[in-house]
C-alpha atoms as a PDB file:
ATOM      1  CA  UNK A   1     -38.709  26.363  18.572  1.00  0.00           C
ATOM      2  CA  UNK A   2     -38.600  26.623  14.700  1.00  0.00           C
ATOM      3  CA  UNK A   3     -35.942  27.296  12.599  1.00  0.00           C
ATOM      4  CA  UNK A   4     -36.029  28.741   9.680  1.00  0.00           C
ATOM      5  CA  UNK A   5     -34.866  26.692   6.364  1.00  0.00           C
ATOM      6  CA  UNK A   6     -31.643  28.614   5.461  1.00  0.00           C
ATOM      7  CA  UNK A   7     -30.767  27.531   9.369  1.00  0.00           C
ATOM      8  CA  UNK A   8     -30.734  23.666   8.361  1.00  0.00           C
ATOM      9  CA  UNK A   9     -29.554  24.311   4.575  1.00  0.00           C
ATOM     10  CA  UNK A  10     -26.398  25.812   6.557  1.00  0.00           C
ATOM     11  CA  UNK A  11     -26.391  22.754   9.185  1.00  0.00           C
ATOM     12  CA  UNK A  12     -26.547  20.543   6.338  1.00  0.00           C
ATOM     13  CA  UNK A  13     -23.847  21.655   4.097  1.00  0.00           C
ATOM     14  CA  UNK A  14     -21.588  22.172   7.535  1.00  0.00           C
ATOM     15  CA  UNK A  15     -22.358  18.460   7.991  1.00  0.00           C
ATOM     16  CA  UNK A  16     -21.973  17.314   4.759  1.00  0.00           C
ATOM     17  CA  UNK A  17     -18.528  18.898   4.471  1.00  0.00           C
ATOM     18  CA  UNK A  18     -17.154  17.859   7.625  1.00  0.00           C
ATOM     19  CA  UNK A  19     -17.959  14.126   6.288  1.00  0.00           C
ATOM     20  CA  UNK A  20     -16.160  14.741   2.868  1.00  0.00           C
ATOM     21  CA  UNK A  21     -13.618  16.289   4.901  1.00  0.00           C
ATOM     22  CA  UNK A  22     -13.146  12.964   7.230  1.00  0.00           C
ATOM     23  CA  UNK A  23     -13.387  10.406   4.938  1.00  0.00           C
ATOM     24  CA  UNK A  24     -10.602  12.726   2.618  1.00  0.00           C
ATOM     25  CA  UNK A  25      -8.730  12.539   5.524  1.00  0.00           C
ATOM     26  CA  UNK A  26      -9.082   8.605   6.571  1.00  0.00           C
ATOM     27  CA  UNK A  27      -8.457   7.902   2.470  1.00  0.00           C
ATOM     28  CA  UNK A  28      -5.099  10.021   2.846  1.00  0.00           C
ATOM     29  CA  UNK A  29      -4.260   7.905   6.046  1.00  0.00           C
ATOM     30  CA  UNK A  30      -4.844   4.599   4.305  1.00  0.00           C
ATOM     31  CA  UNK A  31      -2.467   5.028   1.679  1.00  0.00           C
ATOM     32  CA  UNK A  32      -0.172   6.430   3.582  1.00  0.00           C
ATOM     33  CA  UNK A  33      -0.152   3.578   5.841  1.00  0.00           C
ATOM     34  CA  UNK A  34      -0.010   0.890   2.480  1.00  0.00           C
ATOM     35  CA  UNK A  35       3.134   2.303   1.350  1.00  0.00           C
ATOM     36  CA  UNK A  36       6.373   0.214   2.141  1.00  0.00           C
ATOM     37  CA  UNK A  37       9.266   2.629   3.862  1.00  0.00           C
ATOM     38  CA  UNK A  38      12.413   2.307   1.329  1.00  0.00           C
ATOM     39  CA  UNK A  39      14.337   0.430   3.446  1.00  0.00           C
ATOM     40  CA  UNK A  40      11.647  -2.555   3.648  1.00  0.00           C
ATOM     41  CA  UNK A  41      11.296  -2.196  -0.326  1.00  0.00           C
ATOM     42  CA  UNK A  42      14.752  -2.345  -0.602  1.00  0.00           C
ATOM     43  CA  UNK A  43      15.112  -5.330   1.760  1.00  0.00           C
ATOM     44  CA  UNK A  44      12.502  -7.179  -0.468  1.00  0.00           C
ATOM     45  CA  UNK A  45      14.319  -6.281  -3.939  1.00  0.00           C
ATOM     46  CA  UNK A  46      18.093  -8.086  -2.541  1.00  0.00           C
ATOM     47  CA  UNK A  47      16.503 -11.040  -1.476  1.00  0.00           C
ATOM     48  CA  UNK A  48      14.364 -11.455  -4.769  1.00  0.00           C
ATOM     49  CA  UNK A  49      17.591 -11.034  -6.500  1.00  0.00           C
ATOM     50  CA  UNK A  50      19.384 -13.655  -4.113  1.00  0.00           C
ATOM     51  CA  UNK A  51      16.820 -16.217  -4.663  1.00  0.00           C
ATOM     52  CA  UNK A  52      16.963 -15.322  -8.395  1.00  0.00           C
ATOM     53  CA  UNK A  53      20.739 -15.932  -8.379  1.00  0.00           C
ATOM     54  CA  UNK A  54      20.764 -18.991  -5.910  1.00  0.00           C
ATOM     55  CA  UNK A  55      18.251 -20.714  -8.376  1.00  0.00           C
ATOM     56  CA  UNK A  56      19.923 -20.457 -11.518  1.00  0.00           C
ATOM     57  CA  UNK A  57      23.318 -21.500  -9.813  1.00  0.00           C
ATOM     58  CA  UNK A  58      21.804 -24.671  -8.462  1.00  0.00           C
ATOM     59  CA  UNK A  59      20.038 -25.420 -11.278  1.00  0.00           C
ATOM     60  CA  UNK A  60      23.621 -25.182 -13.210  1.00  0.00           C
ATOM     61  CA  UNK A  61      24.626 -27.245 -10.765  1.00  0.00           C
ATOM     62  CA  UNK A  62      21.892 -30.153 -10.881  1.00  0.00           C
ATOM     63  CA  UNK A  63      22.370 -29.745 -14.657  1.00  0.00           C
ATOM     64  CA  UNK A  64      26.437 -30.513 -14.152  1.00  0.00           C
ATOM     65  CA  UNK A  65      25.920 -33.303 -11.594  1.00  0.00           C
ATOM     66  CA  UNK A  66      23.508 -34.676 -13.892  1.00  0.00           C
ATOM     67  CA  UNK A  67      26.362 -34.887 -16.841  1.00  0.00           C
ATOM     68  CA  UNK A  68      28.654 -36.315 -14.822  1.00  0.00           C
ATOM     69  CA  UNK A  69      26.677 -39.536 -13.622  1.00  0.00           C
END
């Protein structure tokens, strides 16, 4: 059976679009699933600010101790 060539223009483009279509789709997913919920960033930001903290305080400290001897 032949088909004519506006028959697999029309299967192509149908094809063609349902790819851009998926791979839109799985590119939305993706960065969806790469983004950190707020509670995790949040998390993250105190303790980078309590190891920021705890380092200057001991290195006060060291520098103190070190006066002293």
């Amino acid at each position: 059976m032949d088909m004519n060539v506006y028959s697999l223009e029309w299967l192509a483009r149908e094809r063609l679009a349902d790819a851009r279509a998926r791979v839109a789709r799985e590119a939305w997913v993706r960065t969806v699933r790469l983004r950190r919920p707020w509670r995790v960033a949040l998390g993250l930001a105190l303790i980078g600010l309590g190891h920021r903290i705890v380092g200057q305080r001991a290195r006060e400290r060291e520098a103190l101790v070190s006066e002293a001897s």
